[in-house]
Protein backbone atom coordinates (compact mmCIF):
# COMPACT_ATOMS: atom_id res chain seq x y z
CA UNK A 1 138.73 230.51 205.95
CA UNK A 2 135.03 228.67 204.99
CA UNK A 3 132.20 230.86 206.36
CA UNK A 4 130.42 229.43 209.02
CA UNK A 5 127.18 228.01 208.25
CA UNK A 6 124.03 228.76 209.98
CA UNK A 7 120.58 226.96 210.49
CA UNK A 8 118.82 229.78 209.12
CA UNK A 9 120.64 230.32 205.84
CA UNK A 10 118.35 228.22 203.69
CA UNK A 11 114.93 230.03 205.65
CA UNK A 12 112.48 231.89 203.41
CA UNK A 13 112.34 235.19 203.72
CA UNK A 14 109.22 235.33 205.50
CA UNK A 15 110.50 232.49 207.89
CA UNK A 16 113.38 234.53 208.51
CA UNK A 17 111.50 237.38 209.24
CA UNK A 18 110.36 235.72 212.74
CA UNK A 19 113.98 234.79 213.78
CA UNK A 20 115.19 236.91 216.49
CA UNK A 21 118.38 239.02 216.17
CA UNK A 22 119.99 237.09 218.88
CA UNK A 23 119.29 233.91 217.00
CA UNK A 24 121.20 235.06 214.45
CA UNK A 25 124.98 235.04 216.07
CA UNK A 26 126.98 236.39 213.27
CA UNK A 27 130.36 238.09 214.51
CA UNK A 28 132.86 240.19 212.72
CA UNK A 29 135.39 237.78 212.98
CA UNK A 30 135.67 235.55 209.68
CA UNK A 31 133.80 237.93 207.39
CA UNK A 32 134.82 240.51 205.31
CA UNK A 33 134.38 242.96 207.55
CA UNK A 34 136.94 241.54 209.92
CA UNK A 35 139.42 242.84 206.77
CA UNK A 36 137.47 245.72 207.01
CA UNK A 37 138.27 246.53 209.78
CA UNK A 38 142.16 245.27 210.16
CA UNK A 39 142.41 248.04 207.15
CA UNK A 40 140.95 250.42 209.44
CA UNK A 41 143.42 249.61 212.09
CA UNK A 42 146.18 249.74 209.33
CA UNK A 43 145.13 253.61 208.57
CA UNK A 44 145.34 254.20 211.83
CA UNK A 45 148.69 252.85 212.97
CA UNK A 46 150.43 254.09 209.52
CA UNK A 47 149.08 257.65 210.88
CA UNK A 48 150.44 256.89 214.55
CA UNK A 49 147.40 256.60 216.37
CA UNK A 50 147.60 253.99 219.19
CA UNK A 51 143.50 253.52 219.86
CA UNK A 52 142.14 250.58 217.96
CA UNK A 53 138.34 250.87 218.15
CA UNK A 54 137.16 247.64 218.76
CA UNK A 55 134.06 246.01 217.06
CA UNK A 56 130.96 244.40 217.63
CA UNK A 57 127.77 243.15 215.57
CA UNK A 58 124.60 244.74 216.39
CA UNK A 59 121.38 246.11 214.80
CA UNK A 60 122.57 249.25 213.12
CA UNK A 61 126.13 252.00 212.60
CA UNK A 62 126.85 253.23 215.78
CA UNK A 63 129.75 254.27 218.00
CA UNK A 64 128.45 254.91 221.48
CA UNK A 65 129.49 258.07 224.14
CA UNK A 66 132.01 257.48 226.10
CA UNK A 67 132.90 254.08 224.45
CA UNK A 68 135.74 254.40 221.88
CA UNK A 69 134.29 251.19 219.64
CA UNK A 70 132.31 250.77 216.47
CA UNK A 71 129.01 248.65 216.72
CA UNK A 72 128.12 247.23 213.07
CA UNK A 73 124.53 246.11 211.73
CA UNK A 74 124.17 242.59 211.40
CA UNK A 75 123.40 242.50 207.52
CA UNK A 76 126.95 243.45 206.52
CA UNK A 77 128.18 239.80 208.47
CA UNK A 78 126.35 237.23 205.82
CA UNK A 79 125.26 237.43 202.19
CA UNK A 80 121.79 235.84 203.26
CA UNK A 81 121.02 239.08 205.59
CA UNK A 82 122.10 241.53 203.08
CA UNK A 83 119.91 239.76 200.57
CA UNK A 84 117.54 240.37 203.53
CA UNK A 85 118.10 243.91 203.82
CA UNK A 86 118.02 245.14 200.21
CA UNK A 87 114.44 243.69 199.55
CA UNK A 88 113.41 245.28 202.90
CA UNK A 89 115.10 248.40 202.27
CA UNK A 90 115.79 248.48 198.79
CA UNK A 91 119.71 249.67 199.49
CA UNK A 92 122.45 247.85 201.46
CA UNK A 93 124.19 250.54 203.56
CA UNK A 94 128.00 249.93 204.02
CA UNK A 95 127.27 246.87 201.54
CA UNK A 96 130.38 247.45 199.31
CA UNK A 97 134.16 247.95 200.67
CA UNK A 98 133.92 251.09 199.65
CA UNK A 99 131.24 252.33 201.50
CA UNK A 100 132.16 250.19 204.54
CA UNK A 101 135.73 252.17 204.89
CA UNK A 102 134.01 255.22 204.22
CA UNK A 103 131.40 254.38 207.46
CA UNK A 104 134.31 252.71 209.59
CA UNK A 105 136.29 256.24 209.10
CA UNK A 106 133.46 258.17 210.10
CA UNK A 107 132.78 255.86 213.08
CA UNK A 108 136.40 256.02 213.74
CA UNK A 109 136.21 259.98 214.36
CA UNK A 110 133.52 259.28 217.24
CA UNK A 111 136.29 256.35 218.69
CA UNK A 112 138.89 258.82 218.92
CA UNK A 113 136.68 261.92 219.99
CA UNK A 114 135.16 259.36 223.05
CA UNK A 115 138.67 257.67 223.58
CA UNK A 116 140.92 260.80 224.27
CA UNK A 117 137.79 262.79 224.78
CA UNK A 118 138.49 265.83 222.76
CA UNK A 119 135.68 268.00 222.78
CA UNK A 120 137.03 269.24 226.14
CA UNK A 121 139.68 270.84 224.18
CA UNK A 122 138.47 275.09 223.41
CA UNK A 123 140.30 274.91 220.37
CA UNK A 124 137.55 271.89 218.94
CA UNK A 125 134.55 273.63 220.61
CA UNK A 126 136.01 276.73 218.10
CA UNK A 127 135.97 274.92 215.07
CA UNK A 128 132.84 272.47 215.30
CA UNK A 129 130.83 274.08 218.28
CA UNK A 130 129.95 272.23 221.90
CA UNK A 131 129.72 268.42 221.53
CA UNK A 132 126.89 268.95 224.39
CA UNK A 133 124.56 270.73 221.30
CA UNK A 134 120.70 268.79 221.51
CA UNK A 135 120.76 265.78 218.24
CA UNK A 136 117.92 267.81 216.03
CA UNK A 137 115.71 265.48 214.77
CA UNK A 138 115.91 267.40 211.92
CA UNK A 139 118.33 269.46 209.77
CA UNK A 140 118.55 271.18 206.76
CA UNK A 141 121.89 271.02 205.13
CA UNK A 142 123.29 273.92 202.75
CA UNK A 143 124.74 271.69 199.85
CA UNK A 144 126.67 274.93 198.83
CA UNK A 145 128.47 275.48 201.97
CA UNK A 146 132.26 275.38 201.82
CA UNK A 147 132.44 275.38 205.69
CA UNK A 148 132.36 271.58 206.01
CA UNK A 149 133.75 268.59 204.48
CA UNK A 150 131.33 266.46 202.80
CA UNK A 151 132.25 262.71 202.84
CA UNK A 152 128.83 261.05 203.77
CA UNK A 153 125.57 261.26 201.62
CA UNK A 154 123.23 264.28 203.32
CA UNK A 155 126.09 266.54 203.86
CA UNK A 156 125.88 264.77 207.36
CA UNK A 157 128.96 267.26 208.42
CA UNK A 158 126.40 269.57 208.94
CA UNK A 159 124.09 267.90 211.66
CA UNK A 160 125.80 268.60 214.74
CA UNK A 161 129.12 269.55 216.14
CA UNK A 162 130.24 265.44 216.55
CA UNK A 163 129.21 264.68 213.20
CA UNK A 164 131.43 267.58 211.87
CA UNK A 165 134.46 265.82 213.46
CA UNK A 166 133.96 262.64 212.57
CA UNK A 167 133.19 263.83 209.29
CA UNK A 168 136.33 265.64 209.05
CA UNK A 169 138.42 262.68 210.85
CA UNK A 170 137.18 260.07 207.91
CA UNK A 171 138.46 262.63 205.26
CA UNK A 172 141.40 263.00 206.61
CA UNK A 173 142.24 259.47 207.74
CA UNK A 174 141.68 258.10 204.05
CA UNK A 175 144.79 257.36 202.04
CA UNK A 176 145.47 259.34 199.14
CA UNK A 177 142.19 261.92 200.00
CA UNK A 178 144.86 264.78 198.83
CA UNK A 179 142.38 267.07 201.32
CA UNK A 180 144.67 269.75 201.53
CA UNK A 181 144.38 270.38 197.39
CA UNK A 182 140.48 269.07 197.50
CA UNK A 183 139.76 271.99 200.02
CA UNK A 184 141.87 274.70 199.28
CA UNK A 185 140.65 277.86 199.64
CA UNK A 186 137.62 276.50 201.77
CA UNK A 187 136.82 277.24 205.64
CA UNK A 188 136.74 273.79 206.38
CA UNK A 189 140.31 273.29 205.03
CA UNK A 190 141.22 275.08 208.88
CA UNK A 191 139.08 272.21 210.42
CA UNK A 192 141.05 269.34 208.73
CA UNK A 193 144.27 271.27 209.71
CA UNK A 194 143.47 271.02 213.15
CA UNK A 195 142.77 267.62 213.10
CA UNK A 196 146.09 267.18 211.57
CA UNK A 197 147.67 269.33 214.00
CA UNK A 198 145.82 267.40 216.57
CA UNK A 199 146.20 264.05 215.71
CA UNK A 200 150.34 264.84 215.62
CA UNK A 201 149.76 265.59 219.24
CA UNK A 202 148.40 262.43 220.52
CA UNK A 203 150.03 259.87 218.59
CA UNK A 204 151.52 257.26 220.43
CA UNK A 205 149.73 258.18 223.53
CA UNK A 206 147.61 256.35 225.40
CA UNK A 207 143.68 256.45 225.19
CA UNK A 208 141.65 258.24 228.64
CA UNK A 209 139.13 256.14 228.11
CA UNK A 210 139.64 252.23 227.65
CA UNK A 211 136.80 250.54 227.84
CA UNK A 212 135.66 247.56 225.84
CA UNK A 213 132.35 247.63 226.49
CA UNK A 214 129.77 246.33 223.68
CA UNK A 215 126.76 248.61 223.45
CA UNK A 216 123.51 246.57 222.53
CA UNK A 217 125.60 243.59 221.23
CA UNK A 218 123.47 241.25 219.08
CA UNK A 219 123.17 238.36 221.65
CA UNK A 220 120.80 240.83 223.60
CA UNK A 221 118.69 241.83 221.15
CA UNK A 222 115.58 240.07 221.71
CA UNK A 223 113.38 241.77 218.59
CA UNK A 224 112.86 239.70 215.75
CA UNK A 225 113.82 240.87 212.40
CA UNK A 226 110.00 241.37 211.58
CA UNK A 227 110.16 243.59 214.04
CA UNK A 228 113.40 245.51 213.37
CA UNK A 229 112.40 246.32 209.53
CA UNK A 230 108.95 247.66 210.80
CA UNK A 231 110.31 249.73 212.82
CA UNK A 232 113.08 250.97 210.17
CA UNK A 233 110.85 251.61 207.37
CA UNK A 234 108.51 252.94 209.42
CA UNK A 235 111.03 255.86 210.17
CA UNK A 236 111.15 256.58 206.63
CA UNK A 237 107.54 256.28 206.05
CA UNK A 238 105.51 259.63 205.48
CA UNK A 239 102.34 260.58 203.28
CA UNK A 240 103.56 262.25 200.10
CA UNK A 241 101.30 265.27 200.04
CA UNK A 242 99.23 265.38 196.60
CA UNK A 243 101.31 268.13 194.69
CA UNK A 244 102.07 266.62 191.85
CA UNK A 245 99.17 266.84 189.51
CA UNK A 246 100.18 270.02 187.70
CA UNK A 247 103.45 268.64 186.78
CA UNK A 248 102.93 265.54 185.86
CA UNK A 249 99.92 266.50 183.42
CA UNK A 250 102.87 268.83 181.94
CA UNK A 251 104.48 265.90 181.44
CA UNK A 252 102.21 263.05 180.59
CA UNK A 253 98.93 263.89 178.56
CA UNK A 254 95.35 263.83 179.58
CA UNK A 255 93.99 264.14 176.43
CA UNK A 256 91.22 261.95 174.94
CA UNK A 257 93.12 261.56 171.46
CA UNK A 258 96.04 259.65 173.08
CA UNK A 259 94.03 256.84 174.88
CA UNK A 260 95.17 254.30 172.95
CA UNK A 261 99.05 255.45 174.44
CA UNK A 262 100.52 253.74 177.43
CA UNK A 263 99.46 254.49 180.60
CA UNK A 264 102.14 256.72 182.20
CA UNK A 265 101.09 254.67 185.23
CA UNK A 266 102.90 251.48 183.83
CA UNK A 267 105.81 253.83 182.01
CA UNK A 268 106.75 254.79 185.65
CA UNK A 269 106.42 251.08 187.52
CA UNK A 270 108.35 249.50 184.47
CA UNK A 271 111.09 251.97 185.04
CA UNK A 272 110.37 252.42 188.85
CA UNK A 273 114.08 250.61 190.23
CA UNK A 274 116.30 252.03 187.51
CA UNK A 275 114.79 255.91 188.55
CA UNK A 276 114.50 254.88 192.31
CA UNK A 277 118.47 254.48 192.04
CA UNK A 278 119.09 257.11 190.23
CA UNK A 279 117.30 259.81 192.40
CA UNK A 280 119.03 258.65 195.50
CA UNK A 281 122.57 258.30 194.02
CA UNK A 282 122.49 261.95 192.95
CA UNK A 283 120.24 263.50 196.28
CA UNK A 284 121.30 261.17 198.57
CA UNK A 285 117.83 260.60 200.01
CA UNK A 286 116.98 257.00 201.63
CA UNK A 287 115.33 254.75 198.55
CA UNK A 288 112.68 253.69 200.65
CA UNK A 289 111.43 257.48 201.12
CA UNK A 290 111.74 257.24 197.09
CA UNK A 291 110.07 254.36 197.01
CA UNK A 292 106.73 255.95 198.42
CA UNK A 293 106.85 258.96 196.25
CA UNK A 294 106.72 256.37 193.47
CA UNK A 295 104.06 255.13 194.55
CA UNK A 296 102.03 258.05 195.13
CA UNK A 297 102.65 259.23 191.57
CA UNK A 298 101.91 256.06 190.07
CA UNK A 299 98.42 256.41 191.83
CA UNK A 300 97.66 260.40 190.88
CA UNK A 301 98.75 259.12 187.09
CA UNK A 302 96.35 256.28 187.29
CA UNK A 303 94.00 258.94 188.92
CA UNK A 304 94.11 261.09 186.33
CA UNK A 305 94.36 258.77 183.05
CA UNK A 306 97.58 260.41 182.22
CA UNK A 307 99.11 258.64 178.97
CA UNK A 308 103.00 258.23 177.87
CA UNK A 309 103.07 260.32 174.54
CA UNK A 310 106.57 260.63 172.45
CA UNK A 311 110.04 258.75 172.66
CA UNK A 312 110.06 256.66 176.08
CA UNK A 313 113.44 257.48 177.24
CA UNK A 314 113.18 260.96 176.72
CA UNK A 315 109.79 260.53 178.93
CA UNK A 316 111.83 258.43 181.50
CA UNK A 317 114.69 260.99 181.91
CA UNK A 318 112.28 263.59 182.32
CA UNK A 319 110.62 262.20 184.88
CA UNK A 320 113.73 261.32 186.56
CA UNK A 321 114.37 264.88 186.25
CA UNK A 322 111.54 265.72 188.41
CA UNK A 323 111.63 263.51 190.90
CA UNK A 324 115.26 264.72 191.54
CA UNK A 325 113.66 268.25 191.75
CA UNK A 326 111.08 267.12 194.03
CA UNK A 327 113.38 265.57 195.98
CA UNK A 328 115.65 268.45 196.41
CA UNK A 329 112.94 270.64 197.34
CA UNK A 330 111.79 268.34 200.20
CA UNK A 331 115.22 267.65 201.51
CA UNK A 332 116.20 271.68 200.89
CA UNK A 333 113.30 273.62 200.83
CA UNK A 334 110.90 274.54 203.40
CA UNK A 335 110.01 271.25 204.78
CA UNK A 336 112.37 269.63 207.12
CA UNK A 337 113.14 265.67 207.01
CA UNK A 338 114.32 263.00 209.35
CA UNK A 339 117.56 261.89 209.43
CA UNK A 340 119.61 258.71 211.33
CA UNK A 341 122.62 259.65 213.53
CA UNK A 342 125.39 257.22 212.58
């Protein structure tokens, strides 16, 4: 099928930036993600399950309460938006087939929960605690802990009692997860028995709840795309605090002898993408949030006249090495962090 064309397709970025969203009037239907989404569909009716969450474009991942459908961002329905998103973002989020079945599962597990509305049942209050439980607007995972299944980046299974389920739905619901080998001997292996016990019990039953009802459907969405990303990175936005002059003089040198060496400054912004990447594939924190502690340390090491002495890509992984360890301590230590509910 040719993909539809659109007025605002050959827009510069910037002039695309003033469009609103509901200007925009992408739809699910003849993209990829419509075979997204029949694959979903096929998972689900290979495992028995009669709901089929049904979809709609709109600004970000979300399932709403009490509505067992799947809304998905805008981006993921043209190239020309995603090429949108990853400059204003730096990442793509459900931008590969991969990730998008891994988002549609987990979105899935909040269609089912909403459609036969099991967190009534005592048995899932037991296991993942009372769906009613305040969203924090913060958490602090425990990447250690065997008590939950860990599918999306953040250890998201530990946020709250819904994300836990849906968390545990998506591993379950993916073909050939072997779950019952991958989480032997682990406390969450009695979670994703229940859901296996449970799911048996509803299949071919139908839904409580019906409804088709689109939740902030693109067409209403008045914002313009200037002000969308504003508001986005602004969420990820923070000052870095200035703690990292000790280590990166360990690292770089502030000696007079090695002026004529490269400015660690320039080491860092040359290599900036490649470590960006790298830092968020192995913490899982947002690259924007990345992107700002890059910046921050480019400035102290221009600050400070720090120079790039010895082999460059031993300097580079060692950086990369403490950014991770930064990273970890901010997302793990005594600081707390924001987080998106999906």
């Amino acid at each position: 099928m040719p993909r539809r064309k659109f007025a605002w397709e050959k827009l510069s970025d910037d002039e695309l930036l003033e469009q609103r969203l509901s200007s925009l009037r992408v739809t699910v239907e003849g993209t990829w993600l419509e075979d997204c989404v029949g694959t979903l569909h096929e998972e689900l009716e290979e495992r028995g399950i009669r709901l089929r969450p049904h979809t709609w474009i709109s600004s970000e991942w979300f399932s709403p309460g009490d509505v067992p459908g799947i809304a998905i961002p805008f981006y993921l329905a043209h190239p020309r938006l995603m090429k949108l998103e990853k400059r204003m973002m730096f990442d793509v989020e459900g931008g590969t087939w991969r990730e998008c079945m891994a988002i549609l599962r987990h979105e899935a597990g909040h269609a089912i929960q909403h459609g036969y509305q099991l967190q009534r049942r005592r048995r899932w209050q037991q296991l993942f605690g009372p769906s009613s439980k305040h969203y924090p607007r913060y958490y602090r995972p425990n990447p250690a802990s065997r008590r939950y299944v860990q599918h999306l980046r953040l250890w998201y299974a530990q946020s709250h009692p819904d994300e836990d389920f849906a968390e545990t739905f998506a591993v379950w619901l993916r073909p050939r997860s072997n779950w019952r080998t991958r989480y032997a001997g682990w406390p969450a292996l009695k979670k994703l028995e229940y859901v296996d016990e449970l799911m048996g019990e509803i299949a071919g039953k139908r839904p409580l709840i019906t409804t088709r009802e689109r939740v902030d459907p693109l067409s209403k969405l008045s914002q313009t795309l200037d002000d969308h990303y504003k508001k986005k990175q602004a969420f990820y936005a923070f000052t870095p605090p200035k703690t990292y002059d000790r280590d990166l003089s360990r690292l770089f040198s502030a000696d007079p002898r090695h002026y004529r060496s490269k400015p660690a400054s320039s080491l860092i912004r040359r290599h900036r993408a490649q470590i960006r990447q790298l830092v968020a594939r192995w913490t899982g924190e947002n690259q924007l949030t990345l992107d700002a502690v890059l910046d921050d340390m480019i400035s102290r090491c221009r600050e400070l006249d720090l120079r790039a002495v010895g082999p460059e890509q031993k300097l580079v992984l060692d950086f990369t090495v403490l950014v991770t360890a930064k990273t970890m301590h901010a997302l793990f230590g005594p600081s707390r962090r924001k987080w998106i509910a999906l």
